[in-house]
N, C-alpha and C. Protein backbone atom coordinates (compact mmCIF):
# COMPACT_ATOMS: atom_id res chain seq x y z
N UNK A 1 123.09 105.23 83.45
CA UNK A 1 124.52 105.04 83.27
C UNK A 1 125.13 104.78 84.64
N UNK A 2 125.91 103.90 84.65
CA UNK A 2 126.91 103.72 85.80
C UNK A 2 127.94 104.40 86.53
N UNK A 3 128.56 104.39 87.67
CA UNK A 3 129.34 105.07 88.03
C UNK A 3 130.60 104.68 86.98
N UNK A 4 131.11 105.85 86.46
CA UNK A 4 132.55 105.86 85.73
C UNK A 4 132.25 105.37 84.36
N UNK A 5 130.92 105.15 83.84
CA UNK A 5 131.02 104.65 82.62
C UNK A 5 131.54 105.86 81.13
N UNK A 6 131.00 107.10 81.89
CA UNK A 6 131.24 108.09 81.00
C UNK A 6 133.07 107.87 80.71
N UNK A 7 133.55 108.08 81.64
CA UNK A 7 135.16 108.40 81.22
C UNK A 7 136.27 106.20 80.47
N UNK A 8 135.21 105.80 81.10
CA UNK A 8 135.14 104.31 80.58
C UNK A 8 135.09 104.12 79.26
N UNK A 9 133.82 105.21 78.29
CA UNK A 9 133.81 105.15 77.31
C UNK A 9 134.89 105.70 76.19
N UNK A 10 135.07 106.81 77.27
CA UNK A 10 136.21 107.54 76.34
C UNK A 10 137.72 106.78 76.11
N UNK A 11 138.37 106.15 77.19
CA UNK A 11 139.15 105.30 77.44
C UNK A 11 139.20 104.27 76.29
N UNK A 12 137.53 103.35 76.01
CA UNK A 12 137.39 102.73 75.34
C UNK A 12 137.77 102.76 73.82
N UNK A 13 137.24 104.21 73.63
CA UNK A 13 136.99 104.89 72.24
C UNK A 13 138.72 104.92 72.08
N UNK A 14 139.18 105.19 72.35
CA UNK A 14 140.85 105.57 72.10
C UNK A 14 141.43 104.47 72.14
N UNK A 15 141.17 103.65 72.99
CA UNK A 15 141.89 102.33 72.32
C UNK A 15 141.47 101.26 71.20
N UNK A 16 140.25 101.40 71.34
CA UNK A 16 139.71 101.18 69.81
C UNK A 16 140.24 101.23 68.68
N UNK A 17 140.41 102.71 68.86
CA UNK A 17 140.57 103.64 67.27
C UNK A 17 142.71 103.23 67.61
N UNK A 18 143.29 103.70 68.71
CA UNK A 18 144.58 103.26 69.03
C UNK A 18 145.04 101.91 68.61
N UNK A 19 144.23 101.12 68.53
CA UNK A 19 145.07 99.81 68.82
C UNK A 19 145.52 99.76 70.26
N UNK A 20 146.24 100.53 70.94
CA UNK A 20 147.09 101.06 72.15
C UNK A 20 145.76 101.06 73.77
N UNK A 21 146.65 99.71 74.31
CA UNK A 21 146.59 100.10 75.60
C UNK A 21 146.92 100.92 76.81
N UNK A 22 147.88 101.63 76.27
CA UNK A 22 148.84 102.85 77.45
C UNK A 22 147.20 103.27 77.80
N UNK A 23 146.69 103.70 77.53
CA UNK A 23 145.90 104.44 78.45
C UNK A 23 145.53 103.60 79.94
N UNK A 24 145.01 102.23 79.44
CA UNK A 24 144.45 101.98 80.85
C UNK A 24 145.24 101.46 81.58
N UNK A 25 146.87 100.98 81.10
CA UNK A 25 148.17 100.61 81.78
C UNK A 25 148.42 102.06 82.28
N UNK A 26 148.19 103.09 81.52
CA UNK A 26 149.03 104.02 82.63
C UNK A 26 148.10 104.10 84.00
N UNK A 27 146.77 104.33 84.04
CA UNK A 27 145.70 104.59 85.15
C UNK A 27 146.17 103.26 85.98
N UNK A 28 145.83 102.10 85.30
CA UNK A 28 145.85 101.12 86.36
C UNK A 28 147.24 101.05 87.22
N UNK A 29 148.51 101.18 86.92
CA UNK A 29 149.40 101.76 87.81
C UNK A 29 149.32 102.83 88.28
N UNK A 30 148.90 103.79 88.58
CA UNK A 30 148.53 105.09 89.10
C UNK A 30 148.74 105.09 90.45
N UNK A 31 150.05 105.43 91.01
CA UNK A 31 150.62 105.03 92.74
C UNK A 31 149.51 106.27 93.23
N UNK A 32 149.28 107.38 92.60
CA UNK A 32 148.33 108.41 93.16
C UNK A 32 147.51 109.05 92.67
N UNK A 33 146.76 109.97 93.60
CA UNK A 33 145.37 110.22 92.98
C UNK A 33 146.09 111.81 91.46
N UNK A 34 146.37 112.28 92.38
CA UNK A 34 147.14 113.25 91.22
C UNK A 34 147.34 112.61 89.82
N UNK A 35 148.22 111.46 90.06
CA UNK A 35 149.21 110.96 88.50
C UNK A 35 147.62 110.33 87.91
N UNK A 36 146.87 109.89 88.47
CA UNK A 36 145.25 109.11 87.95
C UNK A 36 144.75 110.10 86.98
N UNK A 37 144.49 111.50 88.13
CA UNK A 37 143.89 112.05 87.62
C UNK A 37 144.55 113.01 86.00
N UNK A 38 146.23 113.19 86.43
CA UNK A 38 146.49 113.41 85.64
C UNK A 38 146.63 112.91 83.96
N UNK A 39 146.78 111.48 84.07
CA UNK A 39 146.54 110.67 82.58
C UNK A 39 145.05 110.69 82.29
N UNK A 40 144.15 110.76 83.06
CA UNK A 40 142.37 110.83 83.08
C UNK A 40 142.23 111.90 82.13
N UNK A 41 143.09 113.22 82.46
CA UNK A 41 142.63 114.57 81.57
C UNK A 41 143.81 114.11 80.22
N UNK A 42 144.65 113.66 80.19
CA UNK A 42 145.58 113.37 79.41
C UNK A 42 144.67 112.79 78.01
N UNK A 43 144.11 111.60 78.56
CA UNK A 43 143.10 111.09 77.80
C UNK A 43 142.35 111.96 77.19
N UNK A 44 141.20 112.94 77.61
CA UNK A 44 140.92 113.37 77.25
C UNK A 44 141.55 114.93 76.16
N UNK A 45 142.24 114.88 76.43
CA UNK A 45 143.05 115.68 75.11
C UNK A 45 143.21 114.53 74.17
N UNK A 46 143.52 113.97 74.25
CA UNK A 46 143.61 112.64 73.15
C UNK A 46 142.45 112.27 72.69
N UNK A 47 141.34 112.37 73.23
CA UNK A 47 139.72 112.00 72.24
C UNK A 47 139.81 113.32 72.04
N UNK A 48 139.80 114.47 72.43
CA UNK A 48 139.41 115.16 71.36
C UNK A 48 140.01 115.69 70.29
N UNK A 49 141.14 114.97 70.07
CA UNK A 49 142.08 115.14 68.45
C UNK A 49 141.63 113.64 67.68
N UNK A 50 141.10 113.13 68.21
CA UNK A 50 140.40 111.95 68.40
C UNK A 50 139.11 112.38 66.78
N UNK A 51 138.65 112.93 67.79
CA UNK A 51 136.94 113.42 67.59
C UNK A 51 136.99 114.55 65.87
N UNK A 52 138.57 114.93 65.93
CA UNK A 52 138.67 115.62 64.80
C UNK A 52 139.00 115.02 63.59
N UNK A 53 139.34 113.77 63.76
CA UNK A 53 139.59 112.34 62.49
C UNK A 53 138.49 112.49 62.05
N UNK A 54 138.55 112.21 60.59
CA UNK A 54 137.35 111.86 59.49
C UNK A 54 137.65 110.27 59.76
N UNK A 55 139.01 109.97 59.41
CA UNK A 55 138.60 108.22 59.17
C UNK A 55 138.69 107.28 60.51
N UNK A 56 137.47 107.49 61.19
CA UNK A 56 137.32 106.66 62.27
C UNK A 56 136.78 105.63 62.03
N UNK A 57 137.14 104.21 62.27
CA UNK A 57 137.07 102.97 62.02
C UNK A 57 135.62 102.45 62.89
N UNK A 58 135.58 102.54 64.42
CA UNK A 58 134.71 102.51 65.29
C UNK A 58 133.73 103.81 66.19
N UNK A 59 133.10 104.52 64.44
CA UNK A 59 132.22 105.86 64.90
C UNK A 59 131.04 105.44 66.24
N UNK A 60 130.78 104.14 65.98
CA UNK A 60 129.76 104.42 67.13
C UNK A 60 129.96 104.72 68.89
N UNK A 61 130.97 103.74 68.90
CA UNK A 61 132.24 104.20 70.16
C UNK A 61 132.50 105.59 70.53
N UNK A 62 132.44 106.26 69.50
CA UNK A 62 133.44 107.49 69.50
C UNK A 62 132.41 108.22 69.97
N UNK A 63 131.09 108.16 68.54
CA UNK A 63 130.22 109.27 68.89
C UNK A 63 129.38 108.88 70.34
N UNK A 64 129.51 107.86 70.86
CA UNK A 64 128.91 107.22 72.19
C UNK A 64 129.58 108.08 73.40
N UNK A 65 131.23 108.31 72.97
CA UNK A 65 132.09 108.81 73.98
C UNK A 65 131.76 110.48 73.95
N UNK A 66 131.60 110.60 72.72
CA UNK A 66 131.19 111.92 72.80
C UNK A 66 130.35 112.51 73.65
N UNK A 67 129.23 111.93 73.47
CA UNK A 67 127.95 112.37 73.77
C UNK A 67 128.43 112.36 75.94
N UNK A 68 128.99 111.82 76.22
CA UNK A 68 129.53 111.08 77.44
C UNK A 68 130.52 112.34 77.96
N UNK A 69 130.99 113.09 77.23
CA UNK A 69 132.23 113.79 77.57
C UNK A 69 131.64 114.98 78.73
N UNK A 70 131.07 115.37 79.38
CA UNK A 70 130.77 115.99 80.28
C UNK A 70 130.67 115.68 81.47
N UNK A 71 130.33 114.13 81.31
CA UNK A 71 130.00 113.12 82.49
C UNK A 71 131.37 113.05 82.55
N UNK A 72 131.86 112.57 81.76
CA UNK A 72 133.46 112.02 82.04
C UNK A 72 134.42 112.65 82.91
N UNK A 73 134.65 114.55 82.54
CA UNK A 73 134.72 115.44 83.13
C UNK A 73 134.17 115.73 84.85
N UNK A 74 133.28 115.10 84.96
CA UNK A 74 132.36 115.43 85.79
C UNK A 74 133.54 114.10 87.11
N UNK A 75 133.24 113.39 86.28
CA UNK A 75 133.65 112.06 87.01
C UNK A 75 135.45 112.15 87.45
N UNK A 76 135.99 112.66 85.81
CA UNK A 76 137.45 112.75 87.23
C UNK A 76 137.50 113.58 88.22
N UNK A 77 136.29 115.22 87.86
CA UNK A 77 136.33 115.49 89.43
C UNK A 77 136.38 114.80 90.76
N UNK A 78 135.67 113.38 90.50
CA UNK A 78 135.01 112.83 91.63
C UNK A 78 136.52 111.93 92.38
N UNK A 79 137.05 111.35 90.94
CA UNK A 79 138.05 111.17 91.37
C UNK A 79 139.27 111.68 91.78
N UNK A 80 139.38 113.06 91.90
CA UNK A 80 140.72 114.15 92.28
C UNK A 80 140.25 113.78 93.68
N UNK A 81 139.33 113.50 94.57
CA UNK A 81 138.92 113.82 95.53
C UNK A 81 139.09 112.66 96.60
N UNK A 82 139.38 111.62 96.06
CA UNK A 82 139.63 110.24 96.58
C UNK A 82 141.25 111.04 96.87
N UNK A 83 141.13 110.22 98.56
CA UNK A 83 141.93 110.23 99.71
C UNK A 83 143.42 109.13 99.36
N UNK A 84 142.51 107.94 100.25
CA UNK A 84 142.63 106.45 100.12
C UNK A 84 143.45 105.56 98.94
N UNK A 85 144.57 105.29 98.95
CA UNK A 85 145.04 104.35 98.09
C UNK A 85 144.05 103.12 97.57
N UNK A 86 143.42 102.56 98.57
CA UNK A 86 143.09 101.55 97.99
C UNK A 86 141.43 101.80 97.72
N UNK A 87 141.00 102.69 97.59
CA UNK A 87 139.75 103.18 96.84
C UNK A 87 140.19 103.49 95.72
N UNK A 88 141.27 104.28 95.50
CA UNK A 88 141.87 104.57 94.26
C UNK A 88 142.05 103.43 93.03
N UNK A 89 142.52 102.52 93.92
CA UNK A 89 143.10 101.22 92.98
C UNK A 89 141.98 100.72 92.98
N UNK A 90 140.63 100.66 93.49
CA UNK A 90 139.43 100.22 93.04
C UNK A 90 139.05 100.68 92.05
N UNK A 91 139.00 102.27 92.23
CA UNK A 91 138.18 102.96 90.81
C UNK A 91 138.51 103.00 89.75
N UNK A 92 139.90 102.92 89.84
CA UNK A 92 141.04 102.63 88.50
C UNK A 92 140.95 101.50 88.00
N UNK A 93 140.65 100.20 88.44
CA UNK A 93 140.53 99.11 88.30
C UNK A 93 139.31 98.93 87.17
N UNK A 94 138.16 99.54 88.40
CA UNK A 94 136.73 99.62 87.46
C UNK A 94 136.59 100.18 86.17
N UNK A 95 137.35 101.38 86.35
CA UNK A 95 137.37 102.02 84.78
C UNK A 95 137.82 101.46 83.68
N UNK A 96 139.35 101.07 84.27
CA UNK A 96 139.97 99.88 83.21
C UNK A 96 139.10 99.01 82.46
N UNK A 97 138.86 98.16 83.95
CA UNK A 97 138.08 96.83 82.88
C UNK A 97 136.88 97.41 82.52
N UNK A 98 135.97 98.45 82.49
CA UNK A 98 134.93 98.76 81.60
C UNK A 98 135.44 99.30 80.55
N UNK A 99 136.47 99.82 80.21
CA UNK A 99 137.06 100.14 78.87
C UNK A 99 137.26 99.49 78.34
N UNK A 100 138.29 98.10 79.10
CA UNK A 100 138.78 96.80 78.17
C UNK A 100 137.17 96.27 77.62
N UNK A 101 136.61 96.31 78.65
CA UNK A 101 135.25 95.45 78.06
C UNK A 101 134.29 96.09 76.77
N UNK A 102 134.54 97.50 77.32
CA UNK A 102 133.76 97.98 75.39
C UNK A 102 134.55 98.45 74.67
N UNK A 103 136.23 98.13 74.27
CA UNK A 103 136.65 98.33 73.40
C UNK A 103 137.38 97.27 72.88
N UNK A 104 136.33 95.90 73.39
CA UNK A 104 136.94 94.68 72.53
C UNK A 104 135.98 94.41 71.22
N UNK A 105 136.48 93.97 70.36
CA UNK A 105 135.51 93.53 69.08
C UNK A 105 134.09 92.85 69.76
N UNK A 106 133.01 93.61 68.95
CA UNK A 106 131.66 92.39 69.10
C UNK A 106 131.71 91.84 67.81
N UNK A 107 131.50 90.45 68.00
CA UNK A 107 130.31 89.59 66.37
C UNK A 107 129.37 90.88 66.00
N UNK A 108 129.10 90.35 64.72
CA UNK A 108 127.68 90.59 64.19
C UNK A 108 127.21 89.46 63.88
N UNK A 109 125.82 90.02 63.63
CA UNK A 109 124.84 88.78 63.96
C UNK A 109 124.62 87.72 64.68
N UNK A 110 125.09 86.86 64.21
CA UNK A 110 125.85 84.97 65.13
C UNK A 110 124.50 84.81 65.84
N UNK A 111 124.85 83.35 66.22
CA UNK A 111 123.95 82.48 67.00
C UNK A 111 124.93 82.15 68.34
């Protein structure tokens, strides 16, 4: 697994099941490491009322994020710890677009 993919997934999983981008609009404006980290745990209160839905539309996402949720944890530690504005707006960046990227529709099957 990649750096940040754990909390990537969870991100993912919620907008999935959301419809709703606020999550990675709020991070990706994130003037600081505090307000980052603070919507980061925010999120995660939100998958896990998440995780208590029966009718989840995209279970494999979810239970993917699940399994992920320790790492994820693990990982905004890493990020409370960033100094630097513009490391910040890197990592925020990265997380984003790995969320946008696995919580867009795939085909099935196709050529």
């Amino acid at each position: 697994m990649g750096r940040y993919d754990a909390i990537s997934k969870v991100l993912a999983a919620l907008i999935s099941e959301s419809g709703s981008y606020t999550y990675v609009d709020k991070l990706g404006y994130s003037p600081s490491t505090d307000l980052a980290v603070y919507y980061l745990r925010e999120s995660l209160r939100d998958f896990h009322s998440l995780m208590r839905k029966e009718d989840i539309e995209n279970r494999e996402l979810v239970e993917g994020a699940k399994e992920s949720l320790r790492s994820a944890e693990l990982e905004i530690e890493l990020i409370s710890k960033i100094k630097d504005r513009r490391e910040l707006r890197r990592v925020t960046s990265l997380i984003a677009s790995k969320a946008l990227a696995l919580s867009s529709p795939r085909e099935k099957g196709g050529d």
